[in-house]
N, C-alpha and C. Protein backbone atom coordinates (compact mmCIF):
# COMPACT_ATOMS: atom_id res chain seq x y z
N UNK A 1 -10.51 3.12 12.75
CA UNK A 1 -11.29 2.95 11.55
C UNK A 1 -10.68 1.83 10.71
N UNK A 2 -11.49 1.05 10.64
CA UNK A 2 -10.88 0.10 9.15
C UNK A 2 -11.26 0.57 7.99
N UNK A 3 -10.67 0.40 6.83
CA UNK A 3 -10.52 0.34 5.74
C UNK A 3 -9.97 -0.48 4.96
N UNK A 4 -10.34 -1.09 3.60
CA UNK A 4 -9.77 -1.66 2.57
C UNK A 4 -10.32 -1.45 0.78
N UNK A 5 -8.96 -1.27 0.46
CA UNK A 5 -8.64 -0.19 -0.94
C UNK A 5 -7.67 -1.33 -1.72
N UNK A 6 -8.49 -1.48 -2.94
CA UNK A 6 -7.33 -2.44 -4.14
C UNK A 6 -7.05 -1.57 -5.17
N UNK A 7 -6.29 -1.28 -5.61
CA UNK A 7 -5.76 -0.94 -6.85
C UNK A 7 -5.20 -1.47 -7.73
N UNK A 8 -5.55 -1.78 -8.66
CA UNK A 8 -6.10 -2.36 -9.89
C UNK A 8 -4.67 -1.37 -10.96
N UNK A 9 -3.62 -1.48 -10.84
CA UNK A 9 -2.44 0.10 -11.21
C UNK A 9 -2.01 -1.05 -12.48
N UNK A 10 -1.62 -2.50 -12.95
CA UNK A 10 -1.04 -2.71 -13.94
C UNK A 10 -0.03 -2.32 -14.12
N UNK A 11 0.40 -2.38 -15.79
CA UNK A 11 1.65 -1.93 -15.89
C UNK A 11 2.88 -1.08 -15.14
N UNK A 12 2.21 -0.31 -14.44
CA UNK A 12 3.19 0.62 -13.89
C UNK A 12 3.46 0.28 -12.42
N UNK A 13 3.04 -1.44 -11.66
CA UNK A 13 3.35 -1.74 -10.52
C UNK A 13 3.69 -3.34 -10.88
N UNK A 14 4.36 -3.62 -10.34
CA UNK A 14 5.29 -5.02 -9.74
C UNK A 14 3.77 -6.13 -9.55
N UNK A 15 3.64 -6.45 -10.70
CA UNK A 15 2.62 -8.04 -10.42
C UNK A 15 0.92 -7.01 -10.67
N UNK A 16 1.50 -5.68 -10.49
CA UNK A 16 -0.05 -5.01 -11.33
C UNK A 16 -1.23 -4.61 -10.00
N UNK A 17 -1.04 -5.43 -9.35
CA UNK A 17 -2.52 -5.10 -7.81
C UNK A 17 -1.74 -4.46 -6.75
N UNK A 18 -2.35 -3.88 -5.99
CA UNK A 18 -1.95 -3.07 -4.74
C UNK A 18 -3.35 -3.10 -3.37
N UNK A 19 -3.35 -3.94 -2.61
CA UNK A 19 -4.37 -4.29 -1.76
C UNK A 19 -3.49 -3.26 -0.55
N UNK A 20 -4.38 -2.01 -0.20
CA UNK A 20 -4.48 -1.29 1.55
C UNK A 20 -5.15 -1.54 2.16
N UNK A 21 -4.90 -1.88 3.82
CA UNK A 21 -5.74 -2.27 4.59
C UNK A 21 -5.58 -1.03 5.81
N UNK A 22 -6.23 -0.36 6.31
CA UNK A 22 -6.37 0.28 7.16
C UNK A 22 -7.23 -0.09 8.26
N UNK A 23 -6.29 -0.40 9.58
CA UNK A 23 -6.59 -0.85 10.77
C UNK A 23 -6.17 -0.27 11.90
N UNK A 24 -6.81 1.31 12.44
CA UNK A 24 -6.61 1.54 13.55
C UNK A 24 -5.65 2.40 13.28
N UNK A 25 -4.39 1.78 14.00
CA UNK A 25 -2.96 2.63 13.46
C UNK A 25 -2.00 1.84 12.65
N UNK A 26 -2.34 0.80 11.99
CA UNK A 26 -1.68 -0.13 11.36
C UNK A 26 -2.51 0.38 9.78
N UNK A 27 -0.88 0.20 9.16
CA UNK A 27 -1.31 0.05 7.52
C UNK A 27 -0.69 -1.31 7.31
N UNK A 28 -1.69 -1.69 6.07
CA UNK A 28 -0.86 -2.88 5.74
C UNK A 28 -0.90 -2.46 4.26
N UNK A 29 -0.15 -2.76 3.40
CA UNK A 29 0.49 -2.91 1.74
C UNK A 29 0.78 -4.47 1.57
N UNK A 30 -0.09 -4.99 0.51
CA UNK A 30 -0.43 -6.47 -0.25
C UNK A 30 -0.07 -6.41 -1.47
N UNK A 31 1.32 -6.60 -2.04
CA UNK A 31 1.20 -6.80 -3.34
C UNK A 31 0.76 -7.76 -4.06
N UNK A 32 0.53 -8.17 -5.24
CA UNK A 32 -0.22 -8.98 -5.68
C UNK A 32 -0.21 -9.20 -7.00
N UNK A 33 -0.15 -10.26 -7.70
CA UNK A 33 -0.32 -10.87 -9.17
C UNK A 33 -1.56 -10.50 -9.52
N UNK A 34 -1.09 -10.25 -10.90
CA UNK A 34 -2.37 -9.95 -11.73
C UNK A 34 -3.28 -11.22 -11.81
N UNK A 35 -4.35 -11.72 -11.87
CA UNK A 35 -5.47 -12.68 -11.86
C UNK A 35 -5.94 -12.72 -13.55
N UNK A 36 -4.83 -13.12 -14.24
CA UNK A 36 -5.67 -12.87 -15.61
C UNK A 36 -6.46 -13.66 -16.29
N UNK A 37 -7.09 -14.96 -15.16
CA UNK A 37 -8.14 -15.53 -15.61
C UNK A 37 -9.43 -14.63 -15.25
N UNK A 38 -9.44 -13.58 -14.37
CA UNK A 38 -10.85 -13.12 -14.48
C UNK A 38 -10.81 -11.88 -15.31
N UNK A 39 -9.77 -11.88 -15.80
CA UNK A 39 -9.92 -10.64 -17.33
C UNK A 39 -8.89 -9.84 -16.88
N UNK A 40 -8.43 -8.79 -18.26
CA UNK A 40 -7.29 -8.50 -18.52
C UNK A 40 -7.73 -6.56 -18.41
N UNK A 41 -8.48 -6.06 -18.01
CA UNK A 41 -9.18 -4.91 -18.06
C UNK A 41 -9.04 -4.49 -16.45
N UNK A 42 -8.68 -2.69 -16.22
CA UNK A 42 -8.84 -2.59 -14.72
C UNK A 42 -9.99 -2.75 -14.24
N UNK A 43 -10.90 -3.19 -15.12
CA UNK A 43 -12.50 -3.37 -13.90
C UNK A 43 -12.70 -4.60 -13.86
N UNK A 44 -11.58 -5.34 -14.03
CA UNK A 44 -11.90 -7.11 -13.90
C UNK A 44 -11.69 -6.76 -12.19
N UNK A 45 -12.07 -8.04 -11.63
CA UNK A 45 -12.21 -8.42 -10.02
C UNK A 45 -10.80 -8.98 -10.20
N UNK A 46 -10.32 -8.79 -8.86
CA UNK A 46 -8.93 -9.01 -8.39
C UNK A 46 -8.99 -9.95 -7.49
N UNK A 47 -10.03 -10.12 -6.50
CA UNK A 47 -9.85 -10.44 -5.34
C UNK A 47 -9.29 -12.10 -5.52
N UNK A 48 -8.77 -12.67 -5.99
CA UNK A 48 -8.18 -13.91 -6.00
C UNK A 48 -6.88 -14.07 -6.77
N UNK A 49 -6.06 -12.38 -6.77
CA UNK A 49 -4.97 -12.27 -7.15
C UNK A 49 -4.14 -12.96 -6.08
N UNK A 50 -2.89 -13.52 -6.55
CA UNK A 50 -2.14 -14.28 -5.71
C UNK A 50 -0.91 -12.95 -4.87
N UNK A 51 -1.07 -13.68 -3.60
CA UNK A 51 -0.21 -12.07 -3.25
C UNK A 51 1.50 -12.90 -3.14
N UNK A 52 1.88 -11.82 -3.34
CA UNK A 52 3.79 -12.49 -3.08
C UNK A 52 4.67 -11.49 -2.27
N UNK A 53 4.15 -10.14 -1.67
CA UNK A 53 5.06 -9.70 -0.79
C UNK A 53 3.63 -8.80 -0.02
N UNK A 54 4.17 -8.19 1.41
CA UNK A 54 2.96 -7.71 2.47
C UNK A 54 4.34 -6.83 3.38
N UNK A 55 3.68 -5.80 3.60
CA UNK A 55 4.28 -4.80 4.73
C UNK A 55 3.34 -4.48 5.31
N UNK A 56 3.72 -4.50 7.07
CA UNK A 56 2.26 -4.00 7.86
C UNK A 56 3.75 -2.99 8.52
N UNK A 57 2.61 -2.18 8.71
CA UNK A 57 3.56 -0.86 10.03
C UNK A 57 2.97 -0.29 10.51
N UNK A 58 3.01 -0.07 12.18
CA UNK A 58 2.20 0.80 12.87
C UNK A 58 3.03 2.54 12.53
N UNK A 59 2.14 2.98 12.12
CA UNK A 59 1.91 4.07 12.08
C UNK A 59 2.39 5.24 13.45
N UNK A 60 2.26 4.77 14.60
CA UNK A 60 2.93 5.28 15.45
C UNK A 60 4.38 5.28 15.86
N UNK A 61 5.41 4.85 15.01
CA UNK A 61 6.77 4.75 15.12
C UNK A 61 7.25 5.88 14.21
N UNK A 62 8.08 6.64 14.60
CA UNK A 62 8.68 7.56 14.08
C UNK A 62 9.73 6.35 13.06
N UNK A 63 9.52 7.20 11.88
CA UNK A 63 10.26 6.59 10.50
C UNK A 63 8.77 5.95 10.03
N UNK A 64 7.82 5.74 10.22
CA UNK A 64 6.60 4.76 9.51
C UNK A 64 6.41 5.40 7.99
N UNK A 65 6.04 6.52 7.83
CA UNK A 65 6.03 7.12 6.83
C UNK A 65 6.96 6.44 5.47
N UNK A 66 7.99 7.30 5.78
CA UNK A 66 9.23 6.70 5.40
C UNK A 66 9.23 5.30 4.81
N UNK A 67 9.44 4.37 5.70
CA UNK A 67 9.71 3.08 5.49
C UNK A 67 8.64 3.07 4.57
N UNK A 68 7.36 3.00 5.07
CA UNK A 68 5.71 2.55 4.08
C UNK A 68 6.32 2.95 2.22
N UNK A 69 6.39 4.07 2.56
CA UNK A 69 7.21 4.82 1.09
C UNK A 69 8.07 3.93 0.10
N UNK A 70 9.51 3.95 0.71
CA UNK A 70 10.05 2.97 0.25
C UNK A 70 9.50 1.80 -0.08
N UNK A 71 8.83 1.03 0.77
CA UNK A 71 8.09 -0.44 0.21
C UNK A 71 7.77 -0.04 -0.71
N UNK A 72 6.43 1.26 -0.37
CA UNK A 72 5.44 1.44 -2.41
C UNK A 72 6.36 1.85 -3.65
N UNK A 73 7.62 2.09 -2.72
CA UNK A 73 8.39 2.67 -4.12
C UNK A 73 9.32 1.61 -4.82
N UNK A 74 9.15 0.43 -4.51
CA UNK A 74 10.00 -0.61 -4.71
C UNK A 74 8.77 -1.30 -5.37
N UNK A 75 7.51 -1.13 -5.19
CA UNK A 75 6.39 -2.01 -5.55
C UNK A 75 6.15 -1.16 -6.91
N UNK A 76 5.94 0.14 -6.80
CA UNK A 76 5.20 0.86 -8.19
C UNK A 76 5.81 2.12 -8.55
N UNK A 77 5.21 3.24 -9.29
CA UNK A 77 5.87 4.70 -9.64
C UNK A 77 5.54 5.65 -8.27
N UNK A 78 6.30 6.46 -7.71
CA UNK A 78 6.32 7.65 -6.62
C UNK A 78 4.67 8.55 -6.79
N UNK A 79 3.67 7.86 -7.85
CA UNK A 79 2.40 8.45 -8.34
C UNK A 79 1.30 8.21 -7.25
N UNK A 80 1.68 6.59 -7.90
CA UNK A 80 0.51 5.47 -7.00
C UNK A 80 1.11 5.33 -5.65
N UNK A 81 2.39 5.62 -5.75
CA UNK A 81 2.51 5.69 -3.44
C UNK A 81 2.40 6.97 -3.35
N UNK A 82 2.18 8.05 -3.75
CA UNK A 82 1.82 8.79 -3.11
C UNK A 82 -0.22 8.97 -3.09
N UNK A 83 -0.82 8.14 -3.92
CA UNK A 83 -2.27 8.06 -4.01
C UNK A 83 -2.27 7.16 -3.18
N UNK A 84 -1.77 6.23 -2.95
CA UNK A 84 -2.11 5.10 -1.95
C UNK A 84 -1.69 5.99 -0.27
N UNK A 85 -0.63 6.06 -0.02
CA UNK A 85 -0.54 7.16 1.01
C UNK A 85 -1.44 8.12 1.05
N UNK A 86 -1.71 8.72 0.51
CA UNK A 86 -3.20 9.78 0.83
C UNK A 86 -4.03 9.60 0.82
N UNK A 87 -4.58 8.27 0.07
CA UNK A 87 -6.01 7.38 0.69
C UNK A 87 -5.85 7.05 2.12
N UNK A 88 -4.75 5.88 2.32
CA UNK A 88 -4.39 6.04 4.01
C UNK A 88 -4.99 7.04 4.74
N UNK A 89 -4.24 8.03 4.83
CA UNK A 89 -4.27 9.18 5.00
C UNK A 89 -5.56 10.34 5.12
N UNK A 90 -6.61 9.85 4.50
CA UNK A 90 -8.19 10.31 4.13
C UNK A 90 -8.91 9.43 5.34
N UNK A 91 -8.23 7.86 5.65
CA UNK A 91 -9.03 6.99 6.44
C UNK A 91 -8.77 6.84 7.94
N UNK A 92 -7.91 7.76 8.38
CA UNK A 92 -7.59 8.10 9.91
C UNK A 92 -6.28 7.94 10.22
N UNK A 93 -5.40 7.87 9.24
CA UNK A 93 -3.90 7.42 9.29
C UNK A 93 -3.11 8.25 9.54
N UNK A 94 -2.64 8.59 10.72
CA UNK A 94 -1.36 9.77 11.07
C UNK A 94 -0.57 9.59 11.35
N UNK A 95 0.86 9.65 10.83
CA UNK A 95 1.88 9.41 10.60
C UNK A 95 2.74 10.19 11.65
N UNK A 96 3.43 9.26 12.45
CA UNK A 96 4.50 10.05 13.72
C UNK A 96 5.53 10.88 13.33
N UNK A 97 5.51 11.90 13.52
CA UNK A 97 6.67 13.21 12.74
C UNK A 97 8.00 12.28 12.68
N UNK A 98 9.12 12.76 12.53
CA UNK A 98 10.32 12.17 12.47
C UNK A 98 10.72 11.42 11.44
N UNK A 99 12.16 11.52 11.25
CA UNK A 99 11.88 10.95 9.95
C UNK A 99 13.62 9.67 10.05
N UNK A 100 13.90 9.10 9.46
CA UNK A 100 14.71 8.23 9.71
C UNK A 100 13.73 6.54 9.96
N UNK A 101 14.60 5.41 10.92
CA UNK A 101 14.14 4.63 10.88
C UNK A 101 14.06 3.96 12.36
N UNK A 102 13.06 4.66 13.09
CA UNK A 102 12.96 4.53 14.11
C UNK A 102 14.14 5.56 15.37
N UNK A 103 14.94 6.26 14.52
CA UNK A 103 15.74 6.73 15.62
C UNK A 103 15.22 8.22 15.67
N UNK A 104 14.07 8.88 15.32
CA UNK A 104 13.32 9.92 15.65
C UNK A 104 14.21 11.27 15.48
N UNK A 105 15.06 11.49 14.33
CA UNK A 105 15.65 11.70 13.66
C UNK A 105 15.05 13.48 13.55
């Protein structure tokens, strides 16, 4: 299943946007600058926010979870990664048990 989800989070994330892409068994996380020429409101359009950091991870590696986490938790509050993870998560995204970083822990 593909999917793609922006969040529009502001203040409480790193540059304010949060672009998910759901592909198959791949997530990807797009952070992104706020665009404050097309307005300063969460229902302004984003889509020509400038991005400055990206994590893709297949989902089938034990530790994916995990790692994905950390990225969102370095990007925003433990709120919005855990809403962004459970949107994932709503769009066919299953996460390989184990926990660590790749050593299936």
């Amino acid at each position: 299943m593909k999917a793609t989800k922006t969040w529009r989070i502001g203040e409480y994330c790193r540059g304010g946007v949060i672009t998910s892409n759901v592909d198959g068994n791949n997530l990807t996380i797009i952070a992104k600058d706020w665009d404050v020429s097309a307005g300063t409101n969460k229902g302004s359009s984003q889509k020509n926010a400038k991005e400055f950091d990206r994590e893709t991870i297949d989902c089938k590696v034990n530790g994916s979870e995990r790692s994905i986490d950390n990225f969102l938790n370095d990007l925003t509050t433990s709120y919005y990664a855990d809403q962004i993870l459970d949107w994932a998560k709503t769009k066919g995204i299953k996460f390989e048990s184990g926990y660590g970083y790749g050593y299936g822990i």
